[in-house]
PDB file of N, CA and C in Angstrom:
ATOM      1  N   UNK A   1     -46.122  -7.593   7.958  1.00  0.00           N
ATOM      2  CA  UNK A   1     -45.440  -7.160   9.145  1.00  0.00           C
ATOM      3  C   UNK A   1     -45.040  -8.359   9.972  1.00  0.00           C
ATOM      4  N   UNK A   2     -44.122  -8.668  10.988  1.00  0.00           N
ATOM      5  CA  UNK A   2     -43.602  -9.299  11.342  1.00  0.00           C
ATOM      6  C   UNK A   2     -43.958  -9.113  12.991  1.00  0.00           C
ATOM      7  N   UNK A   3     -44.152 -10.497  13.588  1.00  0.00           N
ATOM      8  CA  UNK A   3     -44.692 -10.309  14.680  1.00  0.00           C
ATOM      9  C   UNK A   3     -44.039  -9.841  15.752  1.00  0.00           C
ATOM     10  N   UNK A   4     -43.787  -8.716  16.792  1.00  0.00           N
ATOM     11  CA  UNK A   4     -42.753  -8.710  18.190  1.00  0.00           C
ATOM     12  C   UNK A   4     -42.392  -9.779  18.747  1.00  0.00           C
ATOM     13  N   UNK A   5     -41.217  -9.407  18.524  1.00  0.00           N
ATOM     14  CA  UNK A   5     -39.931 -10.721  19.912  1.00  0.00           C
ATOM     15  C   UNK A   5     -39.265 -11.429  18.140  1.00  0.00           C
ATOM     16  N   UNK A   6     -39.779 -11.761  17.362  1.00  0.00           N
ATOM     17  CA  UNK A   6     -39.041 -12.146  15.998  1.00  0.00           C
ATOM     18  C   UNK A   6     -38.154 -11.524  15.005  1.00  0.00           C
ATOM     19  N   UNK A   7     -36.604 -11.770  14.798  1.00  0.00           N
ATOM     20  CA  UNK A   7     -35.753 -11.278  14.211  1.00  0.00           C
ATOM     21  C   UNK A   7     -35.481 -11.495  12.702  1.00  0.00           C
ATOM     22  N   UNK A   8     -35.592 -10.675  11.906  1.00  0.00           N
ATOM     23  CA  UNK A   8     -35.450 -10.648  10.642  1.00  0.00           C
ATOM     24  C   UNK A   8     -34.325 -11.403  10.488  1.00  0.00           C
ATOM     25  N   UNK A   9     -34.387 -11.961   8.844  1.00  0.00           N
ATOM     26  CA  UNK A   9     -33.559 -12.680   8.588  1.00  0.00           C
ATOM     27  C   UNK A   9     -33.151 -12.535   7.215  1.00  0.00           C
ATOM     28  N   UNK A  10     -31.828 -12.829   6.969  1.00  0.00           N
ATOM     29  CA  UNK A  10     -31.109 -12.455   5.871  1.00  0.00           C
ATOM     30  C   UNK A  10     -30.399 -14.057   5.077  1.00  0.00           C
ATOM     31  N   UNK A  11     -29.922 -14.104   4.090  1.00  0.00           N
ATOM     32  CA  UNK A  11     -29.568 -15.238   3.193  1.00  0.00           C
ATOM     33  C   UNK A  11     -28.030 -14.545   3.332  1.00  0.00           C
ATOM     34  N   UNK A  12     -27.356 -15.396   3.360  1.00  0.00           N
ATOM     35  CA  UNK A  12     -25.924 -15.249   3.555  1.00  0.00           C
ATOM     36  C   UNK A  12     -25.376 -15.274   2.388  1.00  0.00           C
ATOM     37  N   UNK A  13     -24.374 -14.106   1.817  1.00  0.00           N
ATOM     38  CA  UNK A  13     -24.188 -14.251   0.396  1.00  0.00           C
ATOM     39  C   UNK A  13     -23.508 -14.985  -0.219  1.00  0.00           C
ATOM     40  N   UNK A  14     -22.322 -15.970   0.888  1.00  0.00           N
ATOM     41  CA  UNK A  14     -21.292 -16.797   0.695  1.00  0.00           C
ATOM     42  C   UNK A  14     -22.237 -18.221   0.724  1.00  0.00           C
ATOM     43  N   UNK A  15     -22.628 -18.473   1.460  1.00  0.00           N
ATOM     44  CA  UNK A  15     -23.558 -20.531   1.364  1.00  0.00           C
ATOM     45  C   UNK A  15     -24.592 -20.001   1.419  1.00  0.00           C
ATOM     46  N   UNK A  16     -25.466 -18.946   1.266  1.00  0.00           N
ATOM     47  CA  UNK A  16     -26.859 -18.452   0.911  1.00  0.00           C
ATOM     48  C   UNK A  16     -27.847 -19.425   1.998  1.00  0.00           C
ATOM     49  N   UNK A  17     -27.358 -19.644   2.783  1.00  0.00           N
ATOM     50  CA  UNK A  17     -28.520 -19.927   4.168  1.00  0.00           C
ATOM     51  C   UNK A  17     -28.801 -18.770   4.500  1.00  0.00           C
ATOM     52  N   UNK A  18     -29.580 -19.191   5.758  1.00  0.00           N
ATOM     53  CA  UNK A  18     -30.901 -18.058   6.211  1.00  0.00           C
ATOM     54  C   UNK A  18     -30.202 -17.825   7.805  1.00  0.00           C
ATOM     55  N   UNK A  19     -29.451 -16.956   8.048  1.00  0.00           N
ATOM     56  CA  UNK A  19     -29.378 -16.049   8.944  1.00  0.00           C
ATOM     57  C   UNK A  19     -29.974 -14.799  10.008  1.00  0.00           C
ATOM     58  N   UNK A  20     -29.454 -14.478  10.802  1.00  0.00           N
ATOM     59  CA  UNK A  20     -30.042 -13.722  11.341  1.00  0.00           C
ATOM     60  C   UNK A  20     -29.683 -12.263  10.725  1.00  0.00           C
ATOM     61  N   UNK A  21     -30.470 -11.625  10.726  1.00  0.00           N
ATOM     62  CA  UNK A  21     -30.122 -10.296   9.804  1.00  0.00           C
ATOM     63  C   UNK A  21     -29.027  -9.083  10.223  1.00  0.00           C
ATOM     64  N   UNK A  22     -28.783  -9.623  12.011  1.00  0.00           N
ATOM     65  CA  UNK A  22     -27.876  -8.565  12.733  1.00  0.00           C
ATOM     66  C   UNK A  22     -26.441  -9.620  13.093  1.00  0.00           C
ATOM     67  N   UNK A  23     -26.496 -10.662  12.407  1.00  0.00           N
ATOM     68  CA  UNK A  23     -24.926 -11.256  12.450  1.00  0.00           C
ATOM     69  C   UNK A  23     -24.404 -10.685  11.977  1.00  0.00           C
ATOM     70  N   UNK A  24     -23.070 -10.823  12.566  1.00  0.00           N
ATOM     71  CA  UNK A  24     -21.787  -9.889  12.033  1.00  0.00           C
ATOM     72  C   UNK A  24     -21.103 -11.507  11.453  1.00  0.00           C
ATOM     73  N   UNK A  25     -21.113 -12.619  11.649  1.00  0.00           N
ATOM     74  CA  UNK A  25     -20.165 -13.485  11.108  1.00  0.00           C
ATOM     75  C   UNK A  25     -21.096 -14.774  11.201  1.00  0.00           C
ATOM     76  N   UNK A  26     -21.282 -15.310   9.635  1.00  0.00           N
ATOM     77  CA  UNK A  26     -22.429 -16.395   9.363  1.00  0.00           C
ATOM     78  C   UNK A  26     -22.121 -17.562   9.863  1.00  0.00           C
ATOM     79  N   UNK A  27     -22.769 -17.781  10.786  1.00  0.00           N
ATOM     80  CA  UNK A  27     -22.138 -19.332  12.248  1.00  0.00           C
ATOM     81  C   UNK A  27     -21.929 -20.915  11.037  1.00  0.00           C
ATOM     82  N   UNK A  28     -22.617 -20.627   9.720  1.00  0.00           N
ATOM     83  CA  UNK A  28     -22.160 -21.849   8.948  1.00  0.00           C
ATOM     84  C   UNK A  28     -20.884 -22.026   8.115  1.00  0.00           C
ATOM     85  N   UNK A  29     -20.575 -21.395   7.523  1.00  0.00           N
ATOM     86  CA  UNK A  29     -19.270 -20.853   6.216  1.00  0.00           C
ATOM     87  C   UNK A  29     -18.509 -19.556   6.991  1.00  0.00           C
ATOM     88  N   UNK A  30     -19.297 -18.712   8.000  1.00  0.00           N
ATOM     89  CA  UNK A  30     -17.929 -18.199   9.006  1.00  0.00           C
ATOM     90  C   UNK A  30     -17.764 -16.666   7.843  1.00  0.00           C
ATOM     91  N   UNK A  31     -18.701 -16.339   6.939  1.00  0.00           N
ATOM     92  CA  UNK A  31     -18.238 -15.138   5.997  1.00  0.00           C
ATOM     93  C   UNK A  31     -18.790 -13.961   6.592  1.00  0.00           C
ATOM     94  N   UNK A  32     -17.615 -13.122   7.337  1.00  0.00           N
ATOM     95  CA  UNK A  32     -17.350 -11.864   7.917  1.00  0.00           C
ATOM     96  C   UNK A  32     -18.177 -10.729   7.238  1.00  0.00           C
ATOM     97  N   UNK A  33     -19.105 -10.086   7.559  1.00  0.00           N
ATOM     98  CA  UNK A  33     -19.945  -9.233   7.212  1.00  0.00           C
ATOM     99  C   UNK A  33     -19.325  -7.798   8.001  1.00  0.00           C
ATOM    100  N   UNK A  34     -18.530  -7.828   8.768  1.00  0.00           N
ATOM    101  CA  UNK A  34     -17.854  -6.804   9.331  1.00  0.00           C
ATOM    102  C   UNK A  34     -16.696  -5.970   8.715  1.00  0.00           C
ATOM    103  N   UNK A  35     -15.867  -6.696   8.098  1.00  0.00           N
ATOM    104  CA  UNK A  35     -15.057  -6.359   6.728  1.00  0.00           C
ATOM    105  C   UNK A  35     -15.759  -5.697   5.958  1.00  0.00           C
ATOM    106  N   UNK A  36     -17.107  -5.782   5.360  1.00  0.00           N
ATOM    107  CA  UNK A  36     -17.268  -5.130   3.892  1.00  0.00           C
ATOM    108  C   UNK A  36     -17.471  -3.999   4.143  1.00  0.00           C
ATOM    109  N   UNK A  37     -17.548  -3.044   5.348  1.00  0.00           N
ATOM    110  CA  UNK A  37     -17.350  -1.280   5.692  1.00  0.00           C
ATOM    111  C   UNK A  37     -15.855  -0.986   5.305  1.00  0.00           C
ATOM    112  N   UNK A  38     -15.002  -2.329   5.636  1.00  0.00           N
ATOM    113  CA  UNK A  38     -13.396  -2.100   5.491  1.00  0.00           C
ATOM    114  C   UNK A  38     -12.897  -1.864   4.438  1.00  0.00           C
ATOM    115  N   UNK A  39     -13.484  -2.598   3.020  1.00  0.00           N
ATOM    116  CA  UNK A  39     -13.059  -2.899   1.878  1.00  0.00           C
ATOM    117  C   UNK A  39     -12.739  -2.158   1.324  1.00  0.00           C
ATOM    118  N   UNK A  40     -11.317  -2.065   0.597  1.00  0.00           N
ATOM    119  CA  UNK A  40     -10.711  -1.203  -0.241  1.00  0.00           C
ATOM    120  C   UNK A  40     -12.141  -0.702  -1.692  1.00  0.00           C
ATOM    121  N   UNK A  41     -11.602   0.369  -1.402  1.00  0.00           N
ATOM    122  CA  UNK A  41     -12.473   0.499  -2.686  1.00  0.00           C
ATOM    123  C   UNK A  41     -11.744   0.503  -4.650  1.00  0.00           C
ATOM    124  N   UNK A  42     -12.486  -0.283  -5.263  1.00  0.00           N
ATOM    125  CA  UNK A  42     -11.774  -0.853  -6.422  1.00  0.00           C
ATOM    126  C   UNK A  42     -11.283   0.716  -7.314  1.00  0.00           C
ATOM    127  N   UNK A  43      -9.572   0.541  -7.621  1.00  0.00           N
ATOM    128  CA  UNK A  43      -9.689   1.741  -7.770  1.00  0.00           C
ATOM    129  C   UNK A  43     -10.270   1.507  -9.367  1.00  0.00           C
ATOM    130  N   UNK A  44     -10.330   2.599  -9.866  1.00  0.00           N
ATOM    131  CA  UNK A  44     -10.755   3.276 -11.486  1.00  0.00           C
ATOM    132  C   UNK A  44      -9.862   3.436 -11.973  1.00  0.00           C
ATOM    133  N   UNK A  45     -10.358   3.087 -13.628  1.00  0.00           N
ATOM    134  CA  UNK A  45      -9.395   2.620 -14.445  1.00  0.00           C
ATOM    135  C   UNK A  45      -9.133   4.069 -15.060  1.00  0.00           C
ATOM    136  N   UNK A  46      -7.988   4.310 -15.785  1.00  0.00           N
ATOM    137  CA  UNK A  46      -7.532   5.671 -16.580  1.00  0.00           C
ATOM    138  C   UNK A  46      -8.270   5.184 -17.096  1.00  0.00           C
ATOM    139  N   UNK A  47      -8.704   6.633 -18.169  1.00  0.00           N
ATOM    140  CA  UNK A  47      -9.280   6.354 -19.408  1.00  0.00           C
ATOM    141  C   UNK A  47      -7.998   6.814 -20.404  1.00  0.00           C
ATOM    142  N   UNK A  48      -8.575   6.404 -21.750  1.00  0.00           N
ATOM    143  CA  UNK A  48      -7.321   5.841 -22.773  1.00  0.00           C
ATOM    144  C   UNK A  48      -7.135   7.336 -23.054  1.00  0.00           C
ATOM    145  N   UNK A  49      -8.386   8.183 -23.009  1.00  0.00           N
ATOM    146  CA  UNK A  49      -8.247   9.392 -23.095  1.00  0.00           C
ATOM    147  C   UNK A  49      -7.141  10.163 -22.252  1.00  0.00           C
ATOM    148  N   UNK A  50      -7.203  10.104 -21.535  1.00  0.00           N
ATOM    149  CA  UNK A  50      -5.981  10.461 -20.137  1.00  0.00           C
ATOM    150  C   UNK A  50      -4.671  10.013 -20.463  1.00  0.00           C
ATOM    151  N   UNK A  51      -4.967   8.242 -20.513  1.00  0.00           N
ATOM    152  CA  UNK A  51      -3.123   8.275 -21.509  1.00  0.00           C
ATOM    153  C   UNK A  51      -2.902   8.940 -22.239  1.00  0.00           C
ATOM    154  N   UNK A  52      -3.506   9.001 -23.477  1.00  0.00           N
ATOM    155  CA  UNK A  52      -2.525   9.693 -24.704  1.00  0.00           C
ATOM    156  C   UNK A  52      -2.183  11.354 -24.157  1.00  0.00           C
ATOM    157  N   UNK A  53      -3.157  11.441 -23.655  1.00  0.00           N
ATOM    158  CA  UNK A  53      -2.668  13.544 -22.787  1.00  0.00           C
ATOM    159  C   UNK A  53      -1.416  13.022 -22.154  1.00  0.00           C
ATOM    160  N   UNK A  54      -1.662  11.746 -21.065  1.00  0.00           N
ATOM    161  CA  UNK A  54       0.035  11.846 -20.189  1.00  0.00           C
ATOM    162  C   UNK A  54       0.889  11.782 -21.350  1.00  0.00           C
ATOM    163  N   UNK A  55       0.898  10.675 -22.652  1.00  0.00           N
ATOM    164  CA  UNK A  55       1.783   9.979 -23.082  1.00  0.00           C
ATOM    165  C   UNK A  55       2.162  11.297 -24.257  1.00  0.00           C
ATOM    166  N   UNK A  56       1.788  12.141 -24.629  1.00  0.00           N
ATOM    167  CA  UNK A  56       1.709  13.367 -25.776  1.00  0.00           C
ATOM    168  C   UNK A  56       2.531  14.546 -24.679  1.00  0.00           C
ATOM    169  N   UNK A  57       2.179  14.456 -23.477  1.00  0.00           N
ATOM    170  CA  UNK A  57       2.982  15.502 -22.559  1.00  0.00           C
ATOM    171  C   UNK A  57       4.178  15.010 -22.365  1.00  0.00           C
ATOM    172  N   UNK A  58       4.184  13.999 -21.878  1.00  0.00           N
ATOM    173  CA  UNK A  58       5.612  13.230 -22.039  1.00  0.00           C
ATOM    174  C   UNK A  58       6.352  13.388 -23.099  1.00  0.00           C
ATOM    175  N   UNK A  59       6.316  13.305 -23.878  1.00  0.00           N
ATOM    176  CA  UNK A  59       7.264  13.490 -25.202  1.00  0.00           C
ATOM    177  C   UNK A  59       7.169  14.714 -25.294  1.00  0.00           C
ATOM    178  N   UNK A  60       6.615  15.557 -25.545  1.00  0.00           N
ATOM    179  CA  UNK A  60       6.839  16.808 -25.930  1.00  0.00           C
ATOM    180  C   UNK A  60       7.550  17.975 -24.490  1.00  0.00           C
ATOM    181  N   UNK A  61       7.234  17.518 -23.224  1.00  0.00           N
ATOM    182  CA  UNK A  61       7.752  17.811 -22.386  1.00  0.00           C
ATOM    183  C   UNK A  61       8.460  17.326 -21.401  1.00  0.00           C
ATOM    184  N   UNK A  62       9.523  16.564 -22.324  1.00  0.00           N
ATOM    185  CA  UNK A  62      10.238  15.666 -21.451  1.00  0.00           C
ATOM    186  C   UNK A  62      10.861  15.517 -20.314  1.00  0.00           C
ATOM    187  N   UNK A  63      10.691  16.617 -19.472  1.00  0.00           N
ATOM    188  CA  UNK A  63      10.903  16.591 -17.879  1.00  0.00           C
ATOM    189  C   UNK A  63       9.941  16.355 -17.432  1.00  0.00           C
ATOM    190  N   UNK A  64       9.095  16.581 -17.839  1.00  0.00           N
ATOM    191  CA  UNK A  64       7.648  16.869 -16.766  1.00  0.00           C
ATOM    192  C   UNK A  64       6.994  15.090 -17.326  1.00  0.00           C
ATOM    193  N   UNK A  65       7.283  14.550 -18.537  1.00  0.00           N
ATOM    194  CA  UNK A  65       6.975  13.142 -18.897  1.00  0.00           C
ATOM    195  C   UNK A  65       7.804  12.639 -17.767  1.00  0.00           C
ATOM    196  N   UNK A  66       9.006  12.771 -17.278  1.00  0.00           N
ATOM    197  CA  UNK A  66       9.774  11.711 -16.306  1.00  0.00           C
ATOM    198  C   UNK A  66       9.874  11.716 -15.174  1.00  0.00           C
ATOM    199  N   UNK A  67       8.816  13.289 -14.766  1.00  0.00           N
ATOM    200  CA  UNK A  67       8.471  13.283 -13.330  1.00  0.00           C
ATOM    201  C   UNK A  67       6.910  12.803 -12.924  1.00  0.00           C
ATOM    202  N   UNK A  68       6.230  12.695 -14.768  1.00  0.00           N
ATOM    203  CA  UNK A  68       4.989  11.961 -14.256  1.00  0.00           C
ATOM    204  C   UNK A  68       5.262  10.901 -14.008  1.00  0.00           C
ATOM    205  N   UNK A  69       5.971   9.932 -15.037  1.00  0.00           N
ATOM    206  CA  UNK A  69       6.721   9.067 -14.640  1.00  0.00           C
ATOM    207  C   UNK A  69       7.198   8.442 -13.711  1.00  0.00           C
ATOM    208  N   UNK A  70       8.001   8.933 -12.725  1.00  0.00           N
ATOM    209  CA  UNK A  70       8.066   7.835 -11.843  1.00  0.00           C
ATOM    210  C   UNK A  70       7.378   8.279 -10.845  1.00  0.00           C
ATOM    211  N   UNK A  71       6.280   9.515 -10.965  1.00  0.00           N
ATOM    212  CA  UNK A  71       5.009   9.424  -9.877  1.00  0.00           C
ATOM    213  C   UNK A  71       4.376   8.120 -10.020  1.00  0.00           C
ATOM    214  N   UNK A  72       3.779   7.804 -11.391  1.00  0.00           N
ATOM    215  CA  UNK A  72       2.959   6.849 -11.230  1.00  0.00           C
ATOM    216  C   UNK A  72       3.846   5.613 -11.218  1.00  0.00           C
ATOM    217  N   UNK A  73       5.052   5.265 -11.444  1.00  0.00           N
ATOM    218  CA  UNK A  73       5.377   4.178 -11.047  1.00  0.00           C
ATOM    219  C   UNK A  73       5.631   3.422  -9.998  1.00  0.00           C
ATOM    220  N   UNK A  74       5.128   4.447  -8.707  1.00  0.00           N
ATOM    221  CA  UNK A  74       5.446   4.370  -6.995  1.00  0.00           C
ATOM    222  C   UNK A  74       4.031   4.037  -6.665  1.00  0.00           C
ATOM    223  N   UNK A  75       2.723   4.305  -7.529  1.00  0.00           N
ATOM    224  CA  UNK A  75       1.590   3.779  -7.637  1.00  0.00           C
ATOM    225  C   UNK A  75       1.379   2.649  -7.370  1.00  0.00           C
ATOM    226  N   UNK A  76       0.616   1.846  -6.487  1.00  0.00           N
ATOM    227  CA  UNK A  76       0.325   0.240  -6.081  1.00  0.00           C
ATOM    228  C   UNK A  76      -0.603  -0.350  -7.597  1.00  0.00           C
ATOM    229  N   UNK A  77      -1.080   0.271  -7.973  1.00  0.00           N
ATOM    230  CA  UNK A  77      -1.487  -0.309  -9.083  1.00  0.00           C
ATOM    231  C   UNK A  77      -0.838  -0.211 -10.503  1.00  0.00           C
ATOM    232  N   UNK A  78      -1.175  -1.715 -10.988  1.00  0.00           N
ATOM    233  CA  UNK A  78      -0.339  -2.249 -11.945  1.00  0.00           C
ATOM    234  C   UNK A  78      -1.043  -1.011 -13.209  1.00  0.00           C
ATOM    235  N   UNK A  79      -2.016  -0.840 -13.602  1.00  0.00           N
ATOM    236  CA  UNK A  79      -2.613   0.472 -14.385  1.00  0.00           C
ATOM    237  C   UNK A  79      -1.714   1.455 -13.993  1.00  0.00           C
ATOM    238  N   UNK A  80      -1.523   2.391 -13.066  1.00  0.00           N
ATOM    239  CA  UNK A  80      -0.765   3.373 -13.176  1.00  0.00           C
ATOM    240  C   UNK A  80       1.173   2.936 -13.439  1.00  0.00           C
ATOM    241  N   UNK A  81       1.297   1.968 -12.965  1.00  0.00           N
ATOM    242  CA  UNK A  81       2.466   1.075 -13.206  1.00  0.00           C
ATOM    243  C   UNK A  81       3.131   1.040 -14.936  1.00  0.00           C
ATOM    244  N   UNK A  82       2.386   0.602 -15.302  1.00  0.00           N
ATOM    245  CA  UNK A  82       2.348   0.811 -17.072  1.00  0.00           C
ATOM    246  C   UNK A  82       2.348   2.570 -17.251  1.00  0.00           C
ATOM    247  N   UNK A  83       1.312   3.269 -17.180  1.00  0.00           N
ATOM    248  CA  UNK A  83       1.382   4.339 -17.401  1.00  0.00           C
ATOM    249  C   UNK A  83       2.519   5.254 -17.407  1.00  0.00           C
ATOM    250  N   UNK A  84       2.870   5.023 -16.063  1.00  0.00           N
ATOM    251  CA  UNK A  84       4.282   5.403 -15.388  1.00  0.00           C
ATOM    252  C   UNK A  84       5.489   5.197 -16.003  1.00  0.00           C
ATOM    253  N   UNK A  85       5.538   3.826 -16.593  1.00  0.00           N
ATOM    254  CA  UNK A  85       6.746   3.392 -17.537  1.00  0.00           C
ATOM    255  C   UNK A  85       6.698   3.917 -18.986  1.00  0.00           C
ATOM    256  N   UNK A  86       5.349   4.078 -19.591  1.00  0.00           N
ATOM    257  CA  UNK A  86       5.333   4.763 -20.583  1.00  0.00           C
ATOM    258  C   UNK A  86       5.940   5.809 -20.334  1.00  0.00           C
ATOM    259  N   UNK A  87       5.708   6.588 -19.947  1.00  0.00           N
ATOM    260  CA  UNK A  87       5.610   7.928 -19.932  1.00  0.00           C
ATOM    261  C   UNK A  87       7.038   8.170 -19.531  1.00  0.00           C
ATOM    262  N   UNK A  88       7.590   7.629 -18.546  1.00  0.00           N
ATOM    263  CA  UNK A  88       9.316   7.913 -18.785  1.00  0.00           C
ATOM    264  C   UNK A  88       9.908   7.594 -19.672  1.00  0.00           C
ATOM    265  N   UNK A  89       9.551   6.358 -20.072  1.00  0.00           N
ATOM    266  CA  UNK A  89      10.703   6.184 -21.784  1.00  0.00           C
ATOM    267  C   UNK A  89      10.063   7.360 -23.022  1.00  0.00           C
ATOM    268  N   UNK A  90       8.703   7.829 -22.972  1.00  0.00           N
ATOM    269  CA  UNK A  90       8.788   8.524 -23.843  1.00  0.00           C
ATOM    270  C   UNK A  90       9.283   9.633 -23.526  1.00  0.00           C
ATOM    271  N   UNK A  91       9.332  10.402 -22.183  1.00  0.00           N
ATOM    272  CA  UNK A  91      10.513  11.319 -21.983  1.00  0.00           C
ATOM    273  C   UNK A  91      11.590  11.129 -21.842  1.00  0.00           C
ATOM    274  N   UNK A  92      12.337   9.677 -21.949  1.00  0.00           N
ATOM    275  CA  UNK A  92      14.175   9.997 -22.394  1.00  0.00           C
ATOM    276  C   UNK A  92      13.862  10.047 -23.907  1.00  0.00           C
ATOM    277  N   UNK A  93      12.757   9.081 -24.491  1.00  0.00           N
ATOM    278  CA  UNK A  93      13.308   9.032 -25.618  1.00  0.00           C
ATOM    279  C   UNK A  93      12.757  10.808 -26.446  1.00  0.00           C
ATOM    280  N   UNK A  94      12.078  11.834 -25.707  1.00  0.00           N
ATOM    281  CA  UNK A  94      11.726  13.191 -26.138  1.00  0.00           C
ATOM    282  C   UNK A  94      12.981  13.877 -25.855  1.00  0.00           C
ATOM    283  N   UNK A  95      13.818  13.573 -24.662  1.00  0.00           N
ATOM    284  CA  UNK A  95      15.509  14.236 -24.500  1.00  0.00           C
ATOM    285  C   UNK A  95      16.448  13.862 -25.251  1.00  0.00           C
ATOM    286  N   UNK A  96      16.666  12.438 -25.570  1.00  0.00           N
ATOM    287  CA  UNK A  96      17.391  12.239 -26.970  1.00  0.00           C
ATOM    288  C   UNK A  96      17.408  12.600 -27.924  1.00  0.00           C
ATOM    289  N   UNK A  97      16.221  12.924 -28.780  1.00  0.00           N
ATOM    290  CA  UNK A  97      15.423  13.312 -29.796  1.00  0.00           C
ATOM    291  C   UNK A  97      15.866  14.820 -29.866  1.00  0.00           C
ATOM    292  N   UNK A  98      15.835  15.462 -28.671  1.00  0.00           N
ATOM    293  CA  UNK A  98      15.920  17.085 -28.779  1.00  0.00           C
ATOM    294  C   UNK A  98      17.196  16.928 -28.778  1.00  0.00           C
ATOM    295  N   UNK A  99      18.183  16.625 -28.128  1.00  0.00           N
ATOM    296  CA  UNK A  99      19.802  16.126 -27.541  1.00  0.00           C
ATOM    297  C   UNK A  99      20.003  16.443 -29.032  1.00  0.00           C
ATOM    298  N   UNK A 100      19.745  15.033 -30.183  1.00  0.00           N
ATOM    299  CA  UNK A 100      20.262  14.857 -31.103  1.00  0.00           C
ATOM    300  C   UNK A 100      19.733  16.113 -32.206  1.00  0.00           C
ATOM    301  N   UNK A 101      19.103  16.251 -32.364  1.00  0.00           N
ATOM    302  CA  UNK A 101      18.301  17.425 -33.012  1.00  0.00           C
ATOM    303  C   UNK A 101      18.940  18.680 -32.836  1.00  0.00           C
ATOM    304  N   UNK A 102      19.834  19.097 -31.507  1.00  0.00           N
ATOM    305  CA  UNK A 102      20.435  20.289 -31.580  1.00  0.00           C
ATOM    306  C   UNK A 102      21.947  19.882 -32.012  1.00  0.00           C
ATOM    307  N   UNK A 103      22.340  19.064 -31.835  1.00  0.00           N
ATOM    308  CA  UNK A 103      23.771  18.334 -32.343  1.00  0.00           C
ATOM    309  C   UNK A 103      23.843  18.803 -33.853  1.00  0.00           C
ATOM    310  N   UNK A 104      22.541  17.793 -34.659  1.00  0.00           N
ATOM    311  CA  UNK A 104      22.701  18.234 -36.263  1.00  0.00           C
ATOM    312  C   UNK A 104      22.395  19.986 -36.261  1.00  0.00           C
ATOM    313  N   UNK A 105      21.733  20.062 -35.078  1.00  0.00           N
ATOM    314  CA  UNK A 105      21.471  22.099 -35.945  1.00  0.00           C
ATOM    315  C   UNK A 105      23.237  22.722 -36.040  1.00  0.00           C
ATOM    316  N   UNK A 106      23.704  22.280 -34.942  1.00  0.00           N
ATOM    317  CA  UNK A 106      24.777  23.296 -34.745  1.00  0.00           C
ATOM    318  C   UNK A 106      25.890  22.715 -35.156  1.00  0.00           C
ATOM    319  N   UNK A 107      26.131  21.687 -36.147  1.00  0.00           N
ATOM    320  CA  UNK A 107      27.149  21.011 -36.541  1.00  0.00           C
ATOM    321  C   UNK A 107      27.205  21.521 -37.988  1.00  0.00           C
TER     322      UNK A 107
END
């Protein structure tokens, strides 16, 4: 136990000195402990499982592939970014495909 009137103390995670445990900003290296309530939280990655469902809907339902499409390409992350681009080229290239496919039926 720690004696009254004495303030706990913490190791600073940036220059790992010995601080006071209720600083908000470490008086040596200056690393803001008030920010990390702020911090974006890291987003999560698709799983590969999830692509091939977008990337299999996309082609086979090629409107709905080019409206997932440029949902996720308005996405800040570079992961949904890719996704997003997949998934529209495989829905033009699922409208071509059908395009051309009814051309040879009815010719």
């Amino acid at each position: 136990m720690e004696a009254t009137g004495t303030t706990s103390t913490r190791n600073c995670v940036s220059c790992g000195r010995s601080i006071s445990w209720d600083a908000n900003v470490c008086p040596y290296c200056g690393h803001d402990y008030r920010m990390q309530s702020y911090a974006p939280m890291q987003s999560s990655q698709m799983s590969d499982g999830m692509k091939i469902l977008l990337y299999i809907v996309s082609f086979l339902f090629s409107i709905v592939g080019i409206i997932i499409g440029v949902y996720y390409m308005t996405k800040n992350d570079p992961e949904y970014k890719e996704v997003g681009k997949i998934c529209l080229i495989l829905g033009l290239v699922g409208i071509v495909i059908g395009v051309l496919c009814n051309i040879a039926f009815f010719m």
